[in-house]
PDB file of N, CA and C in Angstrom:
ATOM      1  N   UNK A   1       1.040   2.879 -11.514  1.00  0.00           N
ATOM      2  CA  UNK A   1       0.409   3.622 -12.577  1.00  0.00           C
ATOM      3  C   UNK A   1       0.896   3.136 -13.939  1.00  0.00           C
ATOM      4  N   UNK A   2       2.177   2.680 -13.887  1.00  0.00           N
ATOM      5  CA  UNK A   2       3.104   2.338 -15.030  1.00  0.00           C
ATOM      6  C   UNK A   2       1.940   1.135 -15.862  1.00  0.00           C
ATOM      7  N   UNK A   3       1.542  -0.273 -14.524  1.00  0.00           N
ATOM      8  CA  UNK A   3       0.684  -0.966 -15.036  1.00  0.00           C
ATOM      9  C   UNK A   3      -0.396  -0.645 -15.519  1.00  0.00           C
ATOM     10  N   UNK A   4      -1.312   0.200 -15.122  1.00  0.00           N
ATOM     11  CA  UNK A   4      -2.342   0.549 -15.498  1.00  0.00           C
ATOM     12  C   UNK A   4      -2.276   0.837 -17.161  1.00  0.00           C
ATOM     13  N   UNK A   5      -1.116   1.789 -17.524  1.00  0.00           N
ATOM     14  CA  UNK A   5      -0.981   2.337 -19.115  1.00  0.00           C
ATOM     15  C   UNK A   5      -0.697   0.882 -19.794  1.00  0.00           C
ATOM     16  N   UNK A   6       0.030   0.392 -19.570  1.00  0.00           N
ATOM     17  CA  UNK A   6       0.616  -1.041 -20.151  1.00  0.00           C
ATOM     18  C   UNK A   6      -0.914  -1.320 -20.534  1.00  0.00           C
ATOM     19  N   UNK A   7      -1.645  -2.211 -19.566  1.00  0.00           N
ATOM     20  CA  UNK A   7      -2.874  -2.976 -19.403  1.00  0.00           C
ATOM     21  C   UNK A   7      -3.415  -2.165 -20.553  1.00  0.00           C
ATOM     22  N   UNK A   8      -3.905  -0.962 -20.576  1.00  0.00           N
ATOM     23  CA  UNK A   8      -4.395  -0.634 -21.416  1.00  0.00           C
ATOM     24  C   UNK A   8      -4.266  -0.364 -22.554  1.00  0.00           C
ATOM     25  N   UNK A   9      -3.138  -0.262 -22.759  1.00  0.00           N
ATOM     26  CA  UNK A   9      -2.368  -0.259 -24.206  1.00  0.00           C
ATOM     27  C   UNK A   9      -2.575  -1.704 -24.793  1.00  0.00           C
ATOM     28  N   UNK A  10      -2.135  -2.808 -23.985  1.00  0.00           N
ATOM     29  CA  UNK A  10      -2.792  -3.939 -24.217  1.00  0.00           C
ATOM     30  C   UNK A  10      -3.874  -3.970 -24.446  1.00  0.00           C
ATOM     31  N   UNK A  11      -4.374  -3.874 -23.924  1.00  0.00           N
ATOM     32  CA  UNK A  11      -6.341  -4.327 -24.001  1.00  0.00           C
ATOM     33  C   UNK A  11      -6.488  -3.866 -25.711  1.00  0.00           C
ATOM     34  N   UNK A  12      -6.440  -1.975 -25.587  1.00  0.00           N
ATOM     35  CA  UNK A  12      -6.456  -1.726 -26.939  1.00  0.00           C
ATOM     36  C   UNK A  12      -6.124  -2.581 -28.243  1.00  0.00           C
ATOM     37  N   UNK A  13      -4.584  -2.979 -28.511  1.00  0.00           N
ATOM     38  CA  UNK A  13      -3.856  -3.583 -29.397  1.00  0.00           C
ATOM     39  C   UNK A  13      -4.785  -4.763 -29.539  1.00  0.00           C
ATOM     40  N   UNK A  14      -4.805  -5.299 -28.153  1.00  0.00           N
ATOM     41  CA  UNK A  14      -5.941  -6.747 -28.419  1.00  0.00           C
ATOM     42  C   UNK A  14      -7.460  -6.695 -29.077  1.00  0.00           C
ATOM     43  N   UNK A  15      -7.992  -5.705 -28.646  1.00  0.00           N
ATOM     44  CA  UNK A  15      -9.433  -5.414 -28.830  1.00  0.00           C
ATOM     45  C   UNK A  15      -9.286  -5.120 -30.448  1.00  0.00           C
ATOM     46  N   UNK A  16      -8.129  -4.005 -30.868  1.00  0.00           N
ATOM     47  CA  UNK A  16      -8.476  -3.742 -32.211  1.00  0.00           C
ATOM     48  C   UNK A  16      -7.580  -4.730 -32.704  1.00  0.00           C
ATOM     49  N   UNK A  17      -7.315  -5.763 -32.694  1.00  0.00           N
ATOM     50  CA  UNK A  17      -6.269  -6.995 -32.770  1.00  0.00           C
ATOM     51  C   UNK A  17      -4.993  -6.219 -34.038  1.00  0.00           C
ATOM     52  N   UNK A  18      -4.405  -5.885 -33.541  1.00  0.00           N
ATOM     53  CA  UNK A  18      -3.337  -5.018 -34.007  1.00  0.00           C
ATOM     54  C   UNK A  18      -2.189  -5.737 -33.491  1.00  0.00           C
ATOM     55  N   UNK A  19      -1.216  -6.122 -34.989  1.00  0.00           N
ATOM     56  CA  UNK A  19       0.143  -6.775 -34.539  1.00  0.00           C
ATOM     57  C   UNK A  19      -0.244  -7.997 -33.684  1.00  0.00           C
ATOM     58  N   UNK A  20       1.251  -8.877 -33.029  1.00  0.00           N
ATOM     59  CA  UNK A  20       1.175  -9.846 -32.941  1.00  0.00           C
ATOM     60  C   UNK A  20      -0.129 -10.446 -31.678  1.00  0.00           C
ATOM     61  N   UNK A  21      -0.107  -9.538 -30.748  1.00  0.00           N
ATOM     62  CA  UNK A  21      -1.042  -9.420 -29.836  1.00  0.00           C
ATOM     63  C   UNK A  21      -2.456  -9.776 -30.145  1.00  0.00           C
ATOM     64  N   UNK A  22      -3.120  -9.749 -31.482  1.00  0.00           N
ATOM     65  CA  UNK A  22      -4.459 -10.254 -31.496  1.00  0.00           C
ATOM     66  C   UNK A  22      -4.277 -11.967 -31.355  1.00  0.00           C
ATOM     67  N   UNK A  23      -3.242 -12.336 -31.114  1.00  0.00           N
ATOM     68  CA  UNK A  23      -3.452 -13.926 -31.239  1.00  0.00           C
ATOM     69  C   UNK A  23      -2.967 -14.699 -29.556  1.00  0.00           C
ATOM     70  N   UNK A  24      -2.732 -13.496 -29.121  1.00  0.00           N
ATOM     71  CA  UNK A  24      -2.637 -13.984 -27.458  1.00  0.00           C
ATOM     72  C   UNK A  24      -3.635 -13.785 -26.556  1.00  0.00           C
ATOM     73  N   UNK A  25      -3.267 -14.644 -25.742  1.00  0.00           N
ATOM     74  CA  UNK A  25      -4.770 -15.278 -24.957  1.00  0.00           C
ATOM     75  C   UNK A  25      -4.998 -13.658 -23.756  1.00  0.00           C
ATOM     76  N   UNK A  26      -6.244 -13.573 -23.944  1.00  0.00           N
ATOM     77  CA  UNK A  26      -6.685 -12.228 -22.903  1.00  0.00           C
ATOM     78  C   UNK A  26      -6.334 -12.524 -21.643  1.00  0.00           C
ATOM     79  N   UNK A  27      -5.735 -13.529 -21.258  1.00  0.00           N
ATOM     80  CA  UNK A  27      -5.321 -13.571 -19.738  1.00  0.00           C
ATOM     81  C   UNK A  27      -3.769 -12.851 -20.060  1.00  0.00           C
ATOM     82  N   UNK A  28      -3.009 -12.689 -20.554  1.00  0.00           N
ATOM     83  CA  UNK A  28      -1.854 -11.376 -20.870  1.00  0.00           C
ATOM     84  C   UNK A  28      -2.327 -10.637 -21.006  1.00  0.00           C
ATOM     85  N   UNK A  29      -3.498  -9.884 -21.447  1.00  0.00           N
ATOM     86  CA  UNK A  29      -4.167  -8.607 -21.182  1.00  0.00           C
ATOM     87  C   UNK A  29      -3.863  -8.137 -20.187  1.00  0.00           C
ATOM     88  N   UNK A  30      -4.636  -8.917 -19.434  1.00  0.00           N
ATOM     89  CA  UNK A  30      -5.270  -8.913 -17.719  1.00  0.00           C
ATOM     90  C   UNK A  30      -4.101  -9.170 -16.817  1.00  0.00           C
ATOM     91  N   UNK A  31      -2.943  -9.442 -17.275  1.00  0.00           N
ATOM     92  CA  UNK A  31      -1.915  -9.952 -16.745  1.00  0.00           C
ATOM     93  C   UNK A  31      -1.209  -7.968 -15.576  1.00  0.00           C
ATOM     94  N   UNK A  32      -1.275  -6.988 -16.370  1.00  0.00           N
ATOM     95  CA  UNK A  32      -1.075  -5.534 -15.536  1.00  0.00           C
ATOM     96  C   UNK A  32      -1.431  -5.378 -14.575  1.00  0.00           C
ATOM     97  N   UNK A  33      -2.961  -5.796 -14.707  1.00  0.00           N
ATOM     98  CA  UNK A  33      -3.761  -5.263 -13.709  1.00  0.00           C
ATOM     99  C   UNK A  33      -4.041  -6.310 -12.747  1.00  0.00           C
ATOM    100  N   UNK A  34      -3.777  -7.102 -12.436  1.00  0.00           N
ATOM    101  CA  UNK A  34      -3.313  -7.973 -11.260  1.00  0.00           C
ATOM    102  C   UNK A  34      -2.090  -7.559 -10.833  1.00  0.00           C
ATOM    103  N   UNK A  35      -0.882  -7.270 -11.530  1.00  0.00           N
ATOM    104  CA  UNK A  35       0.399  -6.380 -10.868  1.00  0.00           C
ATOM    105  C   UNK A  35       0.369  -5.386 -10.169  1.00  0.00           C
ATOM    106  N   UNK A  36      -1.039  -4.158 -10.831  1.00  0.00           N
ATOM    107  CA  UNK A  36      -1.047  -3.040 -10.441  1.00  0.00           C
ATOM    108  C   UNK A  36      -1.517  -3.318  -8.967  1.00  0.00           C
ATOM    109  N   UNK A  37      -2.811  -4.342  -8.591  1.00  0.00           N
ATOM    110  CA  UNK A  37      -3.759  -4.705  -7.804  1.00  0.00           C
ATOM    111  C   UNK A  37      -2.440  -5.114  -5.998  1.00  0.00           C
ATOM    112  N   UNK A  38      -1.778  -5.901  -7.167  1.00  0.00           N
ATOM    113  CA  UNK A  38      -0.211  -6.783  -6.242  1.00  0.00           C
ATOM    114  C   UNK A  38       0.748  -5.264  -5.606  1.00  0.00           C
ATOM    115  N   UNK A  39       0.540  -4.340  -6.720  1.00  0.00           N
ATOM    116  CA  UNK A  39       1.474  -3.590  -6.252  1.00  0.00           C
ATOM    117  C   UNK A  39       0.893  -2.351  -5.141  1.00  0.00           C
ATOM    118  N   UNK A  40      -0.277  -1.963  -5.361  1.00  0.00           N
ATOM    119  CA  UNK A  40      -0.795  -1.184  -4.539  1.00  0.00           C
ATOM    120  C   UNK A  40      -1.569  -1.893  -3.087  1.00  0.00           C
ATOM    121  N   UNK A  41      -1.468  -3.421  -3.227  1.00  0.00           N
ATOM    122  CA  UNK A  41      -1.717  -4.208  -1.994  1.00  0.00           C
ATOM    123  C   UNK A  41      -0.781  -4.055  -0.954  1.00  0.00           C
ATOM    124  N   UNK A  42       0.545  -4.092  -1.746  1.00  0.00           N
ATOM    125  CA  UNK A  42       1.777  -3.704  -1.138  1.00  0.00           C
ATOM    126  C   UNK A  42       2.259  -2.800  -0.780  1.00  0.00           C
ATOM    127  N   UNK A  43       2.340  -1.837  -1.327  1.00  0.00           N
ATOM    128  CA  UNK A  43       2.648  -0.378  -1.391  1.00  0.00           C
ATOM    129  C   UNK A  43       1.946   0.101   0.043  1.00  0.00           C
ATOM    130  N   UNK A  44       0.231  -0.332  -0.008  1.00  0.00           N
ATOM    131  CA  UNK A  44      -0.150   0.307   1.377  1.00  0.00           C
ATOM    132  C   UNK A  44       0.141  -0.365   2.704  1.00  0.00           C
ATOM    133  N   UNK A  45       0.185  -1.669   2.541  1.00  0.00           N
ATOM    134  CA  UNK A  45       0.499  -2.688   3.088  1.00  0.00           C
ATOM    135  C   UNK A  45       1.496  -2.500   4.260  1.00  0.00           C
ATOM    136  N   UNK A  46       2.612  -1.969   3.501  1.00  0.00           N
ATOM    137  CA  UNK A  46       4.235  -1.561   3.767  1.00  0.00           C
ATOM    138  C   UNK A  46       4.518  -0.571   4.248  1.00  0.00           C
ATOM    139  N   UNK A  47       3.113   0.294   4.229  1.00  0.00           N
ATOM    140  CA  UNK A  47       3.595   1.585   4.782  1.00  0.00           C
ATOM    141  C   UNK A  47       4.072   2.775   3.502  1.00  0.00           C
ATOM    142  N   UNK A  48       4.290   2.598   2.393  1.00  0.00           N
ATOM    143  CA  UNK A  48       5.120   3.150   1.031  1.00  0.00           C
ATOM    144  C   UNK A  48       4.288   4.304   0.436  1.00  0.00           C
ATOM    145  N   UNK A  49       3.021   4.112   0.683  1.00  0.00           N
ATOM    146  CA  UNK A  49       2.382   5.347   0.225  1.00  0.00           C
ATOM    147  C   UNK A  49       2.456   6.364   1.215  1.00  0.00           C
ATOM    148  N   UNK A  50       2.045   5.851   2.361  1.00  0.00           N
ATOM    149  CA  UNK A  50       1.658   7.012   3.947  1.00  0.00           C
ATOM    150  C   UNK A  50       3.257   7.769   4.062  1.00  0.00           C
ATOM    151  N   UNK A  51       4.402   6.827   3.796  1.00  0.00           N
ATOM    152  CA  UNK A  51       5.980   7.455   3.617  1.00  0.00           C
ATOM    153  C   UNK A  51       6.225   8.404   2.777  1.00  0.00           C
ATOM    154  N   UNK A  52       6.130   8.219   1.782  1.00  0.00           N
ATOM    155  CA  UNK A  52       6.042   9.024   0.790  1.00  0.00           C
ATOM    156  C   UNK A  52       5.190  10.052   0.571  1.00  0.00           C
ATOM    157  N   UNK A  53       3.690  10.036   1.037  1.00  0.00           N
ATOM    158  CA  UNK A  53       3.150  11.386   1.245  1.00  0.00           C
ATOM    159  C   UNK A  53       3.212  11.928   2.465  1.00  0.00           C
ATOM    160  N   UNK A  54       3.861  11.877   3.529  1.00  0.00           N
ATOM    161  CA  UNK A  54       4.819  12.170   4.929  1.00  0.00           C
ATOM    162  C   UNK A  54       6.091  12.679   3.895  1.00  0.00           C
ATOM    163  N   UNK A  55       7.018  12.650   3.315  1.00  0.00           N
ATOM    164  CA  UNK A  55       7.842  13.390   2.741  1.00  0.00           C
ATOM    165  C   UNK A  55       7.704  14.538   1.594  1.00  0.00           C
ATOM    166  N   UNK A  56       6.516  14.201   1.172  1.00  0.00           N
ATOM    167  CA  UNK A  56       5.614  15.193   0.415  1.00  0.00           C
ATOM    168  C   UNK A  56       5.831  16.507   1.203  1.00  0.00           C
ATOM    169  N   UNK A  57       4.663  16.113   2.484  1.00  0.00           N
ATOM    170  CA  UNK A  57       4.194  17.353   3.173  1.00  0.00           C
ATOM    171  C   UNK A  57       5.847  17.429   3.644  1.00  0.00           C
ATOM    172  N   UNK A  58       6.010  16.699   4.423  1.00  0.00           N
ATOM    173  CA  UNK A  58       7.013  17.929   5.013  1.00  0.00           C
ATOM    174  C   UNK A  58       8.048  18.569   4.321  1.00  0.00           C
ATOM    175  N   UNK A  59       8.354  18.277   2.717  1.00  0.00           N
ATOM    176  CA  UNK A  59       9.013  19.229   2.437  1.00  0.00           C
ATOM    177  C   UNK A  59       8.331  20.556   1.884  1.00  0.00           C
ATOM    178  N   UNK A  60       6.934  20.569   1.926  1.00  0.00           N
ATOM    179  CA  UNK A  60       5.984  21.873   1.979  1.00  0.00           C
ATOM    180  C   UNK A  60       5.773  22.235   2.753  1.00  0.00           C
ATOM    181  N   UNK A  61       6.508  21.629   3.799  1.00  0.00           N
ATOM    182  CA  UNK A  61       6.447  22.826   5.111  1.00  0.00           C
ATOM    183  C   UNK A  61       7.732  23.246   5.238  1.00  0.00           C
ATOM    184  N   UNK A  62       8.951  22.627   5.089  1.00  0.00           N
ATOM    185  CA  UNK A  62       9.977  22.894   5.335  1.00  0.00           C
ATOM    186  C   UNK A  62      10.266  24.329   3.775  1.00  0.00           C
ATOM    187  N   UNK A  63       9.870  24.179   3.196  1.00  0.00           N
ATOM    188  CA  UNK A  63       9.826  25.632   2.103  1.00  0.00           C
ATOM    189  C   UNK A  63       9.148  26.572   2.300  1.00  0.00           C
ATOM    190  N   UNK A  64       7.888  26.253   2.999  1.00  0.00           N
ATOM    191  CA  UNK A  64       6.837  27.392   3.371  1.00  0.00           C
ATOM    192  C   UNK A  64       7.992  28.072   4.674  1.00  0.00           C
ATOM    193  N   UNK A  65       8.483  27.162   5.292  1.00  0.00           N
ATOM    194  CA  UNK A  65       9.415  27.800   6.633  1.00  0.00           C
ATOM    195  C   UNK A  65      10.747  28.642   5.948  1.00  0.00           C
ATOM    196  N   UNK A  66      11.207  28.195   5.427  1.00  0.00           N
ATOM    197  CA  UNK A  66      12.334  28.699   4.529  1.00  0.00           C
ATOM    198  C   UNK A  66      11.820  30.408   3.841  1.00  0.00           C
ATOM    199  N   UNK A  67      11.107  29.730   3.092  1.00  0.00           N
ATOM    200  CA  UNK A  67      10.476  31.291   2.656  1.00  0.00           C
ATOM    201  C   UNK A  67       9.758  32.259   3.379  1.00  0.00           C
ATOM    202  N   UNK A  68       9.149  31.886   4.559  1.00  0.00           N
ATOM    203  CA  UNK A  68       9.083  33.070   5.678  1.00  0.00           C
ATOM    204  C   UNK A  68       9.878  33.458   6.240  1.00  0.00           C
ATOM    205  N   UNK A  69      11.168  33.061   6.565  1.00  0.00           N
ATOM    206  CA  UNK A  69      12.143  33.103   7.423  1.00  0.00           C
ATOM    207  C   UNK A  69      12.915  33.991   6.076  1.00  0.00           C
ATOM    208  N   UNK A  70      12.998  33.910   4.786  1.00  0.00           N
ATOM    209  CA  UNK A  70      13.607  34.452   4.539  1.00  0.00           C
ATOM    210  C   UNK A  70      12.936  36.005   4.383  1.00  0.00           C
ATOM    211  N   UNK A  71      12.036  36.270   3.913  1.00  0.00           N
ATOM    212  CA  UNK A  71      11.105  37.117   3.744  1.00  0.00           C
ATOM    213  C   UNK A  71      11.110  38.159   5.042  1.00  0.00           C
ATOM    214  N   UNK A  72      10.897  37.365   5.916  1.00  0.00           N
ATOM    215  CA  UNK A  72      11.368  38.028   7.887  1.00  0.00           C
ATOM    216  C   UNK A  72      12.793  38.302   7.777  1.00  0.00           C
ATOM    217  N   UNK A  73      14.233  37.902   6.764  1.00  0.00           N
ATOM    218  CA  UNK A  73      15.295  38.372   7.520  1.00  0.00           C
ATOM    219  C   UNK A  73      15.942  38.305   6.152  1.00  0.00           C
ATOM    220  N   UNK A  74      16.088  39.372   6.117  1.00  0.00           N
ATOM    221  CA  UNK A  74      17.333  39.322   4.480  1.00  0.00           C
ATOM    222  C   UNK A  74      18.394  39.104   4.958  1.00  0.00           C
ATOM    223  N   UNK A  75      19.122  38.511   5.853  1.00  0.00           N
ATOM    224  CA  UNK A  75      20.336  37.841   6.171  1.00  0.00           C
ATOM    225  C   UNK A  75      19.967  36.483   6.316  1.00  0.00           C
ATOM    226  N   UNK A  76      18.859  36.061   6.179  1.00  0.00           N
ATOM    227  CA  UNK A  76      18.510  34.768   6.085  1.00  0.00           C
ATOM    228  C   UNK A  76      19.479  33.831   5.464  1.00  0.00           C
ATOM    229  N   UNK A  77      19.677  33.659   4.305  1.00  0.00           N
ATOM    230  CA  UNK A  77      20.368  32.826   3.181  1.00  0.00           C
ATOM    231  C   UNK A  77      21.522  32.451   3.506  1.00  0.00           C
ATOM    232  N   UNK A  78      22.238  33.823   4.200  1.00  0.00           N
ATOM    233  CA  UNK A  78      23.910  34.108   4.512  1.00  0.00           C
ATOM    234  C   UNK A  78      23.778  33.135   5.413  1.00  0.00           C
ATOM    235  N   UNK A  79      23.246  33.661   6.705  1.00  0.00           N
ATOM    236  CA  UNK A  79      23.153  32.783   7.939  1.00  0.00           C
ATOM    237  C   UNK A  79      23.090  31.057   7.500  1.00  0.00           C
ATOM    238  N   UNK A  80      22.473  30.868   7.243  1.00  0.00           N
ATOM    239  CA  UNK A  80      21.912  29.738   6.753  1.00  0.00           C
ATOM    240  C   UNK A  80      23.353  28.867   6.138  1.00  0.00           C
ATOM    241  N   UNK A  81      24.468  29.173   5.899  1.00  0.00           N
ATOM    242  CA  UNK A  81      25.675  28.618   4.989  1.00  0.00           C
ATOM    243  C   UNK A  81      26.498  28.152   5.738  1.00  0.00           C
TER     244      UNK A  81
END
């Protein structure tokens, strides 16, 4: 996502040729968004997204469990130490 803002912050600066950037070649523009392209090739590639939203959920389940369990047992918390 980081690339994506870059790229476009670029593009902008270039388009309204602002600062040193109006005099570099539009392939550094374009240079983000081939990273972003590299990085989310990878990311799914690797397994890094499906991991990471697998640790998502289960720590929304592991709180949804927590908070019923406590809700079911006001000695919950104690126990729990």
């Amino acid at each position: 996502m980081y690339f994506l803002g870059l790229g476009v912050v670029l593009l902008l600066l270039k388009y309204l040729e602002i600062g040193p950037l109006a005099d570099w070649s539009w392939w550094w523009m374009l240079t983000p968004f081939v990273l972003a392209v590299l990085w989310w090739t990878w990311a799914d590639a690797s397994g890094y997204t499906k991991r990471k939203a697998m640790e998502i959920e289960e720590k929304r389940m592991q709180d949804r469990r927590d908070r019923t369990k406590s809700a079911l047992d006001a000695n919950y918390k104690n126990k729990k130490r």
